[in-house]
Structures are given as C-alpha cells and as structure tokens.
C-alpha atoms as a PDB file:
ATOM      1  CA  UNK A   1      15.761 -21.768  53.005  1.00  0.00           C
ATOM      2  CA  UNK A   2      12.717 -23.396  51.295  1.00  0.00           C
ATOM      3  CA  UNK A   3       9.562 -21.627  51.398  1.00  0.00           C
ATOM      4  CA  UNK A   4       7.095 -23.241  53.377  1.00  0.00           C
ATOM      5  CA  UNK A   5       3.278 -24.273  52.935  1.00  0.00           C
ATOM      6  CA  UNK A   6       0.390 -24.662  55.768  1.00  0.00           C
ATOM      7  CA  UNK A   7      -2.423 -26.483  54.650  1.00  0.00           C
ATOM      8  CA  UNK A   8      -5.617 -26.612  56.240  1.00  0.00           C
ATOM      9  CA  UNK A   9      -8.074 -29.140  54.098  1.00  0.00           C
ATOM     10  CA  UNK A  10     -11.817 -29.416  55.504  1.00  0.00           C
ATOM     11  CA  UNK A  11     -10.993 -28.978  58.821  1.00  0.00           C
ATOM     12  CA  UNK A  12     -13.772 -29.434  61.558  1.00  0.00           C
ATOM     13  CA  UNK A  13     -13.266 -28.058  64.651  1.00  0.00           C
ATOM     14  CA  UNK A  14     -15.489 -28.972  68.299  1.00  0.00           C
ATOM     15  CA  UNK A  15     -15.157 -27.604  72.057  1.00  0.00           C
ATOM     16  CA  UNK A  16     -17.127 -29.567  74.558  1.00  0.00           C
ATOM     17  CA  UNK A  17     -19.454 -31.498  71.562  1.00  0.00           C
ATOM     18  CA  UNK A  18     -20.282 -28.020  69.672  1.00  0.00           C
ATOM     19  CA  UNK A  19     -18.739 -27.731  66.269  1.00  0.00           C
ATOM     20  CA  UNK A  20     -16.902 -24.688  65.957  1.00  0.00           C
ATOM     21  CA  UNK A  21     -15.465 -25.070  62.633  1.00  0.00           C
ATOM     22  CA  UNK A  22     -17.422 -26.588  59.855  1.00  0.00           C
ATOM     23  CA  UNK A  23     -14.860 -27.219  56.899  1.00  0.00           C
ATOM     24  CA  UNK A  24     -12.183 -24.837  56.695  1.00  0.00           C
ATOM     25  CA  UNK A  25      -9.873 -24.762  53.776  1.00  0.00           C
ATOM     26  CA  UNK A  26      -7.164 -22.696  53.483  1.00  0.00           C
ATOM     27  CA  UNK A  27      -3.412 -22.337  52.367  1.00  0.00           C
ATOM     28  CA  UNK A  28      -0.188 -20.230  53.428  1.00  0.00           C
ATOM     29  CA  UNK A  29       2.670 -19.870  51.479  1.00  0.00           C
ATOM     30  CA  UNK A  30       6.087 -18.296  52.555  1.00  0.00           C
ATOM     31  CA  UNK A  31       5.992 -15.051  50.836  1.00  0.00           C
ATOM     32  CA  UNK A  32       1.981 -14.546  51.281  1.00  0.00           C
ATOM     33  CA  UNK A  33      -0.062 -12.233  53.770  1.00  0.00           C
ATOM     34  CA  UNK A  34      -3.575 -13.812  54.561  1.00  0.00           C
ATOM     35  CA  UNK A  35      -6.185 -11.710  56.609  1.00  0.00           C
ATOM     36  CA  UNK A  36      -8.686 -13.463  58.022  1.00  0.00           C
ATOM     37  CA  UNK A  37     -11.789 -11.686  58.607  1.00  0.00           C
ATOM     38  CA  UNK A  38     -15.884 -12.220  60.043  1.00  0.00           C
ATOM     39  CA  UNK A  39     -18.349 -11.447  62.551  1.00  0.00           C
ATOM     40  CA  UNK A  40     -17.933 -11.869  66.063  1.00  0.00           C
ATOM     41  CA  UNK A  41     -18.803 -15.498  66.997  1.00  0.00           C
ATOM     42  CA  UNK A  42     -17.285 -17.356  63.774  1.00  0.00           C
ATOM     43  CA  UNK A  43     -14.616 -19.280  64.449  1.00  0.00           C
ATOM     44  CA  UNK A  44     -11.496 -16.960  63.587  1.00  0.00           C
ATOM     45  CA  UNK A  45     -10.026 -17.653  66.750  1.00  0.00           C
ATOM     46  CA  UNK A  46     -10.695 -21.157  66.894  1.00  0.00           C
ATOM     47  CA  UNK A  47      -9.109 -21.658  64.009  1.00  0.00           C
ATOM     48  CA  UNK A  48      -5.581 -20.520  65.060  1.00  0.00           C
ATOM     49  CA  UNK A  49      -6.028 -21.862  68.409  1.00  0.00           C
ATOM     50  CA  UNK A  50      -6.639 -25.639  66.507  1.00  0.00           C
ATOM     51  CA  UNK A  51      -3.456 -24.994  64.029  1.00  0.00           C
ATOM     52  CA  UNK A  52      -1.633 -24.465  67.477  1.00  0.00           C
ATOM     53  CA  UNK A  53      -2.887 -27.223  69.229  1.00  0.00           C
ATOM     54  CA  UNK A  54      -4.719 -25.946  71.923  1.00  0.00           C
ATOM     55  CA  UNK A  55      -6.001 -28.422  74.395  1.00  0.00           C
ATOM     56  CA  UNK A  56      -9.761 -26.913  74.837  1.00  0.00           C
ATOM     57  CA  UNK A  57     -10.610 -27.331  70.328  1.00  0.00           C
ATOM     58  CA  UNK A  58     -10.699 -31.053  69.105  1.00  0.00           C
ATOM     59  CA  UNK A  59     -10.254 -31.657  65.018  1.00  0.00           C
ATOM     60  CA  UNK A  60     -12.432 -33.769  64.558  1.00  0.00           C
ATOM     61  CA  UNK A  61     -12.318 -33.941  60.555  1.00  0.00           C
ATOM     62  CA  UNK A  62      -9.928 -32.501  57.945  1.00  0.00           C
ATOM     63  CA  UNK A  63      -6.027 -32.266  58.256  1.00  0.00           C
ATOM     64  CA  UNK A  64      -3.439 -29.433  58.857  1.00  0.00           C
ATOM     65  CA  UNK A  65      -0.369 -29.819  56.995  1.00  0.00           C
ATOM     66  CA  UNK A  66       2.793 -27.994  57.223  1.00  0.00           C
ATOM     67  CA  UNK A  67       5.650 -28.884  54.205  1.00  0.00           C
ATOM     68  CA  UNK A  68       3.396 -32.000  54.032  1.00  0.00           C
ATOM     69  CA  UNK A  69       3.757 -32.802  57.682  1.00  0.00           C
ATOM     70  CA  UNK A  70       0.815 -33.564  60.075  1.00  0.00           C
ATOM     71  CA  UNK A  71       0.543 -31.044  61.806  1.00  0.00           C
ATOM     72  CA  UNK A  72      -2.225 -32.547  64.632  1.00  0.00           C
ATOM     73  CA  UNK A  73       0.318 -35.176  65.076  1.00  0.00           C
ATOM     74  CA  UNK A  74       2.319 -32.785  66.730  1.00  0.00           C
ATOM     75  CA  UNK A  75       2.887 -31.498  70.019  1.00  0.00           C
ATOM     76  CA  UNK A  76       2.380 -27.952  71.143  1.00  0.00           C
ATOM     77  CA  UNK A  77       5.969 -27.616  71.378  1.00  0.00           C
ATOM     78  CA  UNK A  78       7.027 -29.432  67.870  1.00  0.00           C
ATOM     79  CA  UNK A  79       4.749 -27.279  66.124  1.00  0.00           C
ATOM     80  CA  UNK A  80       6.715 -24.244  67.251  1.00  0.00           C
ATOM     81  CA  UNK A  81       9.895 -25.870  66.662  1.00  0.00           C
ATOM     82  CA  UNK A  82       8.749 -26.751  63.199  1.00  0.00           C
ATOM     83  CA  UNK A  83       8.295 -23.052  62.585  1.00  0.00           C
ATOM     84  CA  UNK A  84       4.460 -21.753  63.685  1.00  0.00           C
ATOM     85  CA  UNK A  85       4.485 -18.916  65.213  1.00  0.00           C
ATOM     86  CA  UNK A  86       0.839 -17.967  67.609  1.00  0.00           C
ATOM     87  CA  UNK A  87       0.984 -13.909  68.405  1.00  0.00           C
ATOM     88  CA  UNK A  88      -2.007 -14.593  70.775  1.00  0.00           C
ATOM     89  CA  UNK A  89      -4.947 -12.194  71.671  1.00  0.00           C
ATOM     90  CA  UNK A  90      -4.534 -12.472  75.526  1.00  0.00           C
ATOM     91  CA  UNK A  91      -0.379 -13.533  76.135  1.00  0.00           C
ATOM     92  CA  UNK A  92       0.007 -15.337  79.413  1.00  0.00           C
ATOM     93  CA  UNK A  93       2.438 -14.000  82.130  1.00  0.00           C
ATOM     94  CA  UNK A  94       5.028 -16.195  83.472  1.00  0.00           C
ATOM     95  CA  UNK A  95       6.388 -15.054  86.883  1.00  0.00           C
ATOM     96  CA  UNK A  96       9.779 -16.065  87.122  1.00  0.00           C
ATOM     97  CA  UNK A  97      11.172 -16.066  83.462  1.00  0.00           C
ATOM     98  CA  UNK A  98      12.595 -12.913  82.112  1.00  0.00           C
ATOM     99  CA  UNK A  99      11.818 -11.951  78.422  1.00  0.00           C
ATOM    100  CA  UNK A 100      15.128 -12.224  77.311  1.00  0.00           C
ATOM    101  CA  UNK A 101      15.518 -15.686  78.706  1.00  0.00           C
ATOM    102  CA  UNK A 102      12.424 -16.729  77.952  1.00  0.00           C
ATOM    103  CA  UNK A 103      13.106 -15.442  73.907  1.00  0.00           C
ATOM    104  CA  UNK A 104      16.719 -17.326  74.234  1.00  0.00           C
ATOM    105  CA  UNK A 105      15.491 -20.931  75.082  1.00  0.00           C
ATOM    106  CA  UNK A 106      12.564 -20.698  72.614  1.00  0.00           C
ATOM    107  CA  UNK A 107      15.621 -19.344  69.895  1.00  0.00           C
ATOM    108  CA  UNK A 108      17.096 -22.607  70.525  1.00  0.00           C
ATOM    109  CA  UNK A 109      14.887 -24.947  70.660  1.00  0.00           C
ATOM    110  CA  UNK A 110      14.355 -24.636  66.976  1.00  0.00           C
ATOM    111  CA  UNK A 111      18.094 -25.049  66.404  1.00  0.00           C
ATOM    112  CA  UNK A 112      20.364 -28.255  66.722  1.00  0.00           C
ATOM    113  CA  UNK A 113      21.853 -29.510  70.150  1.00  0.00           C
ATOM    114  CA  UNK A 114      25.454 -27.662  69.865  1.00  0.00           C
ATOM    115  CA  UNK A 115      24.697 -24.833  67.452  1.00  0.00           C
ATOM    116  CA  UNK A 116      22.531 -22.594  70.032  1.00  0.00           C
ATOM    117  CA  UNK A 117      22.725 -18.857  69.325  1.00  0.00           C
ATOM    118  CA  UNK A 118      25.986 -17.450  70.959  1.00  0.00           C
ATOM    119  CA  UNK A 119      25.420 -15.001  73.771  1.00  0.00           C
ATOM    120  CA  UNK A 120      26.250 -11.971  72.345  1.00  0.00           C
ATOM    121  CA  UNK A 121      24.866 -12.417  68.631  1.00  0.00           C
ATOM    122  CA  UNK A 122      21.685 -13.082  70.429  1.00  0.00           C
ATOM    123  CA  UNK A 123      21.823  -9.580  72.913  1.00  0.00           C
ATOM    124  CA  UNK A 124      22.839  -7.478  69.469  1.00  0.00           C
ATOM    125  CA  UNK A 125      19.678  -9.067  67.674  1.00  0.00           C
ATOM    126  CA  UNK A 126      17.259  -8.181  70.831  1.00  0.00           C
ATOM    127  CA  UNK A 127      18.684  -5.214  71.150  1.00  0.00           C
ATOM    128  CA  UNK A 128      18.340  -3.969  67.592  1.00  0.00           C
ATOM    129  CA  UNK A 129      14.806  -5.644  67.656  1.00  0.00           C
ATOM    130  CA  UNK A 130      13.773  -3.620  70.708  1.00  0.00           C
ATOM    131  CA  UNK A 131      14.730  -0.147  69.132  1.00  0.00           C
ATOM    132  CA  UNK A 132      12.765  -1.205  66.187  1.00  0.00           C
ATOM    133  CA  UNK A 133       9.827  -1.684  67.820  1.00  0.00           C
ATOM    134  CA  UNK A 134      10.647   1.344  70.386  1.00  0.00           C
ATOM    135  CA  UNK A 135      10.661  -1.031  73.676  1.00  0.00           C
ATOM    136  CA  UNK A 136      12.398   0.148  76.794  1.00  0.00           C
ATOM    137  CA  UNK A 137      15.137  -1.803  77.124  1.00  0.00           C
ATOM    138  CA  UNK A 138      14.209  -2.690  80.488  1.00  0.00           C
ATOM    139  CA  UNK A 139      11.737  -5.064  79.654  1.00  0.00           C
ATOM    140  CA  UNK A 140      14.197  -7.662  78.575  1.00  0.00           C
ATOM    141  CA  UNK A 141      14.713  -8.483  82.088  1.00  0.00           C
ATOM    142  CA  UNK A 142      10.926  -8.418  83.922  1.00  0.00           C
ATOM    143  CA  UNK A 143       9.205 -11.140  83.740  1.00  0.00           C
ATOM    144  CA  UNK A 144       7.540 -11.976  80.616  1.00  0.00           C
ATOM    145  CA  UNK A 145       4.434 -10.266  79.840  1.00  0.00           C
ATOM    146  CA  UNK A 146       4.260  -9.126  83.704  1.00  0.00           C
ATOM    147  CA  UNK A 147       2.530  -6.097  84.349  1.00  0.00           C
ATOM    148  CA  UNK A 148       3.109  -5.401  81.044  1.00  0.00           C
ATOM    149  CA  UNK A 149       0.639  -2.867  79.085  1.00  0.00           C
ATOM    150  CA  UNK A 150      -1.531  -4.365  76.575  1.00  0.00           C
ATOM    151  CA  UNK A 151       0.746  -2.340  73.972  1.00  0.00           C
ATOM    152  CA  UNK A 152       3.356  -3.851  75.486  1.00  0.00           C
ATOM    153  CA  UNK A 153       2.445  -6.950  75.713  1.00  0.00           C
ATOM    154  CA  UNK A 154       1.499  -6.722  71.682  1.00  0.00           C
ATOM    155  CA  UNK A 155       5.188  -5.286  70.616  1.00  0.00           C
ATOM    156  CA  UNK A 156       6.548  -8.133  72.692  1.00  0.00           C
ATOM    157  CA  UNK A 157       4.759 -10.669  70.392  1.00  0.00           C
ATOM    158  CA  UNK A 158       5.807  -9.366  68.306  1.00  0.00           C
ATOM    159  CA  UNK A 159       9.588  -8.917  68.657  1.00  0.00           C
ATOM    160  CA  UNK A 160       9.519 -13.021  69.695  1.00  0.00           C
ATOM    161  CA  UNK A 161       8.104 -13.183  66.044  1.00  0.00           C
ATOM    162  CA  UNK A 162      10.966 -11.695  64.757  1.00  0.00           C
ATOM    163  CA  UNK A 163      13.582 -13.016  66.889  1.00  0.00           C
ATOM    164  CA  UNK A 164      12.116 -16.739  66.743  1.00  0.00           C
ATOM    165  CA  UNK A 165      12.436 -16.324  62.530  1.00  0.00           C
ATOM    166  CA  UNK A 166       9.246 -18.351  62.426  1.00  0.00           C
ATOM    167  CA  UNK A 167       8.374 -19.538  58.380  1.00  0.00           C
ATOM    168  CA  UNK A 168       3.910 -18.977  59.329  1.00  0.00           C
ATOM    169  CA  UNK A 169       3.026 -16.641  61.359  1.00  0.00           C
ATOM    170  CA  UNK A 170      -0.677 -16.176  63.077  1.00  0.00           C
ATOM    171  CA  UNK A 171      -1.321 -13.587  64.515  1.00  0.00           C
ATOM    172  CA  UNK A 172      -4.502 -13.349  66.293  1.00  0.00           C
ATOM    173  CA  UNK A 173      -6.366 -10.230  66.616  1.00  0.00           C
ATOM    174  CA  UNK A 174      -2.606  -8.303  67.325  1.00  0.00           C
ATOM    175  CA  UNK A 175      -4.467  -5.005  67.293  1.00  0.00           C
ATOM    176  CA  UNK A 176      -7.000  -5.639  69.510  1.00  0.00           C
ATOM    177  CA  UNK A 177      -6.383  -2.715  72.619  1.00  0.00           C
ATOM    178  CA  UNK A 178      -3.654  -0.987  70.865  1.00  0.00           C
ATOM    179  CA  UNK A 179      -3.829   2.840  70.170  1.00  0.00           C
ATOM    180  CA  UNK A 180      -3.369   4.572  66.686  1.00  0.00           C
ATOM    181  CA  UNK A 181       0.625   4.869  67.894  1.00  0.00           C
ATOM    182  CA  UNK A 182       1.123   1.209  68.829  1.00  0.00           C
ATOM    183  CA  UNK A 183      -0.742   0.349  65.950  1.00  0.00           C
ATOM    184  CA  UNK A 184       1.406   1.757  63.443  1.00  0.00           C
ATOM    185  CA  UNK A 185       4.858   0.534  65.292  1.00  0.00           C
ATOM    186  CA  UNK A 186       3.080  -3.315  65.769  1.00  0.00           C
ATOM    187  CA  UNK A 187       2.334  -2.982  61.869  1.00  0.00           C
ATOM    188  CA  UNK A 188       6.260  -1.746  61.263  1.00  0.00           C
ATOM    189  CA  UNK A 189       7.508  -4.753  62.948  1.00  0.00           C
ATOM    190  CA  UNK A 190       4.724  -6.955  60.726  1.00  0.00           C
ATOM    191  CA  UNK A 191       6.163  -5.580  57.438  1.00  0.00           C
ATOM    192  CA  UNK A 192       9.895  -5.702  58.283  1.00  0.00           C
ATOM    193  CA  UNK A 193       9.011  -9.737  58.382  1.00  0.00           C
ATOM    194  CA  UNK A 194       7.559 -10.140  54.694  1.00  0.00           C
ATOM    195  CA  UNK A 195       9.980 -11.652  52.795  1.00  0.00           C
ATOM    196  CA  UNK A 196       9.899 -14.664  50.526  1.00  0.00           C
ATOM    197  CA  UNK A 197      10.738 -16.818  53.632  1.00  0.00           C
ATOM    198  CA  UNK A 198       7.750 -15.531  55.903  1.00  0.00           C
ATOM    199  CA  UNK A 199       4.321 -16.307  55.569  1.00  0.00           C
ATOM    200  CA  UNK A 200       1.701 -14.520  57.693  1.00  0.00           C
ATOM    201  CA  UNK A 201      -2.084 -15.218  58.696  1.00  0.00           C
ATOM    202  CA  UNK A 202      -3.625 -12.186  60.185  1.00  0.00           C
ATOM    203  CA  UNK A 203      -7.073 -12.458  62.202  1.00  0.00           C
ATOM    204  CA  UNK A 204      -8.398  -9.131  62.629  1.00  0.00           C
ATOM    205  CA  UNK A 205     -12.382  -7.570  62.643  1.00  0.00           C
ATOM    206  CA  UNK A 206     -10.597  -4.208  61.278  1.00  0.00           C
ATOM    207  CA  UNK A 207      -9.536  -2.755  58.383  1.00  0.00           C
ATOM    208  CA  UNK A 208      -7.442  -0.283  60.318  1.00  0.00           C
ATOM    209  CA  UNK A 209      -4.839  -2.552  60.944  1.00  0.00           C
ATOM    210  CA  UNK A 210      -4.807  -3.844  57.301  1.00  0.00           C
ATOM    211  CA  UNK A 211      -4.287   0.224  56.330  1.00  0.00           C
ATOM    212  CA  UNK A 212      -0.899  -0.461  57.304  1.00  0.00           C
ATOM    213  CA  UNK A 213      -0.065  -4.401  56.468  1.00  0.00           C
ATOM    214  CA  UNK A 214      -1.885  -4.634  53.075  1.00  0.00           C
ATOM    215  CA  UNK A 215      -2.714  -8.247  52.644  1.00  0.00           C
ATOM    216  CA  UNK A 216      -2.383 -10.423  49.707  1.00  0.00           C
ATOM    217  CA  UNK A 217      -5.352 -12.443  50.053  1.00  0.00           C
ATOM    218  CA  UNK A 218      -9.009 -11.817  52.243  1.00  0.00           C
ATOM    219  CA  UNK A 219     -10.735 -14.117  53.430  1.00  0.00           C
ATOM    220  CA  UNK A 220     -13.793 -14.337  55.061  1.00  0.00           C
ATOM    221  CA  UNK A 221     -15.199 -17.015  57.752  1.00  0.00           C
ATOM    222  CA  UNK A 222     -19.023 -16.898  58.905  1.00  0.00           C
ATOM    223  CA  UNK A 223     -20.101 -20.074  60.693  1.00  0.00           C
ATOM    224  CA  UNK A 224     -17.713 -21.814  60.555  1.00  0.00           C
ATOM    225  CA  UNK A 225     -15.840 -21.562  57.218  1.00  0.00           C
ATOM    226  CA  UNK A 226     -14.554 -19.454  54.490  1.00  0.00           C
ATOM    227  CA  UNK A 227     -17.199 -18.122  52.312  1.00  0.00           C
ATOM    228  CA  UNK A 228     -15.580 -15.575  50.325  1.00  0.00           C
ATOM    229  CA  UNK A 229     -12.068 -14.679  49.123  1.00  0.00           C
ATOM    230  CA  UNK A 230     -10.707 -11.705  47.417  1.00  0.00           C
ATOM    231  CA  UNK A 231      -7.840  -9.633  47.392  1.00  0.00           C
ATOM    232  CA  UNK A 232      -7.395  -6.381  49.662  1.00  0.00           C
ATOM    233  CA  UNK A 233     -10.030  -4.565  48.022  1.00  0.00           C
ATOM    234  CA  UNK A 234     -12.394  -7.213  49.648  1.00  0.00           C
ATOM    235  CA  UNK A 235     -11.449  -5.880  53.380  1.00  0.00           C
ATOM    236  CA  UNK A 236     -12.050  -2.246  52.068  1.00  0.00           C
ATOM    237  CA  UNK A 237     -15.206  -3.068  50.882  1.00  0.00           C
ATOM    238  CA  UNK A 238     -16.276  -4.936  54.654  1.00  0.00           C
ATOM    239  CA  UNK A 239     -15.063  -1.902  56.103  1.00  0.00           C
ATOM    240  CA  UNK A 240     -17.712   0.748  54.145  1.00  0.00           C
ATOM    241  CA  UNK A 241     -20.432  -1.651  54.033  1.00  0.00           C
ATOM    242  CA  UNK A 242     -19.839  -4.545  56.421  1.00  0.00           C
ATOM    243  CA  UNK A 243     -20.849  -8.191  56.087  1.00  0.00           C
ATOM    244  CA  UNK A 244     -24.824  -8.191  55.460  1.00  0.00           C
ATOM    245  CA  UNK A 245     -24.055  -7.462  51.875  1.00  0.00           C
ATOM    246  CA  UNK A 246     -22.240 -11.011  51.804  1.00  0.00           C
ATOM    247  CA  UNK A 247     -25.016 -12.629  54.186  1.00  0.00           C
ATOM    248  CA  UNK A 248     -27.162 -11.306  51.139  1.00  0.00           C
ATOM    249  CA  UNK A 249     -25.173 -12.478  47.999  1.00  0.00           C
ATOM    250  CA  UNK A 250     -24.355 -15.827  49.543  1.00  0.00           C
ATOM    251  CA  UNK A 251     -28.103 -16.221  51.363  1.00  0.00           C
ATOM    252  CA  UNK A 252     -26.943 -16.617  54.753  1.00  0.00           C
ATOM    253  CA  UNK A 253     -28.719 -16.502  57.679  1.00  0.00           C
ATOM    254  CA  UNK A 254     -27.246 -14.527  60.950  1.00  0.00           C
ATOM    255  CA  UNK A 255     -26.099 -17.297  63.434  1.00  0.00           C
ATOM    256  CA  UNK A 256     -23.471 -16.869  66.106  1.00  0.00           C
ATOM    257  CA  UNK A 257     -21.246 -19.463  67.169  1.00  0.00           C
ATOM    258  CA  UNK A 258     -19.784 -18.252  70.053  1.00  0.00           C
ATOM    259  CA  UNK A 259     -16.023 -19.053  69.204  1.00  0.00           C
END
C-alpha cells in the first residue's frame, strides 16, 4: 500500500459568519506523527472538525487534499471510506448498535462489495485488539459508547482506529479526562499504529501525552493558523515555559477565538 498525503493549503474556516481559521497550511504523510498544539480558543479543534466535514464549520477558502483528492468534495462518509480517521473529543452514543457491529459495518465499508471481512478473522482481530488495549471483553456487545467511562470511551477510539486500518489519523484531544493509567495504555495503542502506512495528527494542550507518542513534527496554531513549527523539542519547550515566549518572538497579541 502507497503511503498517503493530506494536504491542507490556506484553509479558512467560519461558524455562523466568524472566521475560525485564518489560513492553515499543513501536510501529513503516511509514516509522520504531527502534534498540533495552542491556547485554548485557537482553532485546533476546528480544524479537524473541517478536515472531517462537520456540518456546523464552512471552508470558505483554501483546499484539503487527500492523495490529490478534494477532500471538501466529499461526504462525511467518503472521507472515512477514503481512509480519515476522527478519534473525537466527546464520542457520541448510539443506543441500539453494539460496538462490535458497529466496528464491522464501518470495516467494510472501506472494502469492496463481496470481499467484506469474514466473521471470524474479524472476532480474532477485536479480540486481540481488546487485550491490547486491556478492554473487558464485554464491551463488544453494549451499545457503542453507552455508559461508557470517559477512559473507555477513549480506548474504544481508539481500538476502531486500529481495527478500521485508517492511512491519517486525527485524533482530537484523545487525552483529555484520562488518568496517568489510561494514558499510557491510549498512547500504547497510538504507537503500535506508526508504521510507514499510518500517518497521525495529534491535537493535544499537553506535553504529557506527547511523553509517551513522541512526535515528528510540532506545530503550533494561535488565531487561527500555524505560527511556528519545530520538532519535539518545540512541545518540551511550551511545556516549561508556555506560549507568551512565542506571543513575544512573533509579536502577537492575546486574542481568543472561541473555537
């Protein structure tokens, strides 16, 4: 398999007539980890909720490519089943659909009519996903994300991201809630992805996450785009002496954006 590219040129972002995001570039390749870091109020979310194609953001400028597709011609559901992958902050529950069925359709909807994943390969991959990620094995059958823990709900984004086989991953603020335990098992699960065939875009406000999923590449959004990029040493230095030293070198004035 072909490593695969996300491209996000210029990209301007509104919800309800504000602008959001205010030129965003960035690019993902399979084989690359990308943390994505700022102040509260920014745009970090915004900007995986408009790669995704949430309903509420409207591009209005730039482009999203993935492999040189248009993305933002897309629908929700073709962007998934062209291999993006959205660990979200807040997962919805869906009364009615158990996990396991709920991971089997979305399996194979990304493969060809006739060549869905047989029944058994597919219980032998959950199952050796769930013991990875130390899930009771009950929670294959309750309904997805149902009165599920916030830790819970995490690992379980995390085992569809490893079960789905997405090529980009974004995961968005995937150690928000968790404790120091859940952190370091949601991290395992993170790392056993990175191959040459993964790429992964990781929104976080903390460095203690990236202690355990060292990133390739830092970047860092403050209203509304990416004003600084480094490598992981960037994110340690955030962490000791957090962002006014950037607001300084770059002469930017505080301003929240509420996204």
């Amino acid at each position: 398999m072909a490593g695969s590219v996300l491209e996000i040129k210029d990209l301007h972002v509104s919800i309800e007539d504000k602008e959001i995001l205010k030129g965003v570039n960035l690019t993902i390749k399979s084989g690359e980890f990308h943390a994505v870091m700022g102040p509260n109020g920014t745009g970090k979310s915004t900007l995986a909720s408009a790669i995704m194609g949430h309903p509420k953001y409207e591009v209005t400028g730039g482009s999203i490519t993935l492999d040189g597709e248009d993305v933002l011609e897309m629908e929700v559901d073709e962007r998934a089943r062209a291999g993006l992958f959205l660990a979200m902050q807040y997962p919805s529950e869906i009364s009615g659909v158990t996990n396991s069925d709920f991971l089997r359709s979305s399996i194979n909807a990304r493969r060809e009519e006739g060549d869905e994943i047989p029944l058994m390969k597919f219980i032998k991959e959950m199952d050796e996903a769930m013991d990875f990620l130390e899930m009771d094995k009950n929670m294959a059958q309750r309904y997805l994300n149902e009165g599920f823990s916030g830790g819970e709900k995490k690992r379980n984004e995390i085992l569809q991201l490893m079960m789905m086989k997405a090529e980009i991953g974004i995961l968005d603020e995937i150690d928000s809630g968790l404790d120091i335990d859940a952190l370091k098992i949601v991290a395992k699960g993170i790392n056993k992805l990175r191959d040459e065939n993964f790429g992964c875009l990781i929104i976080t406000h903390y460095q203690r996450l990236l202690n355990y999923i060292e990133p390739d590449f830092v970047h860092v959004m403050m209203q509304g785009r990416v004003v600084k990029s480094g490598g992981s040493e960037l994110s340690q230095r955030l962490e000791a002496e957090g962002y006014d030293w950037i607001k300084k070198e770059l002469n930017i004035e505080d301003e929240t954006i509420n996204a």
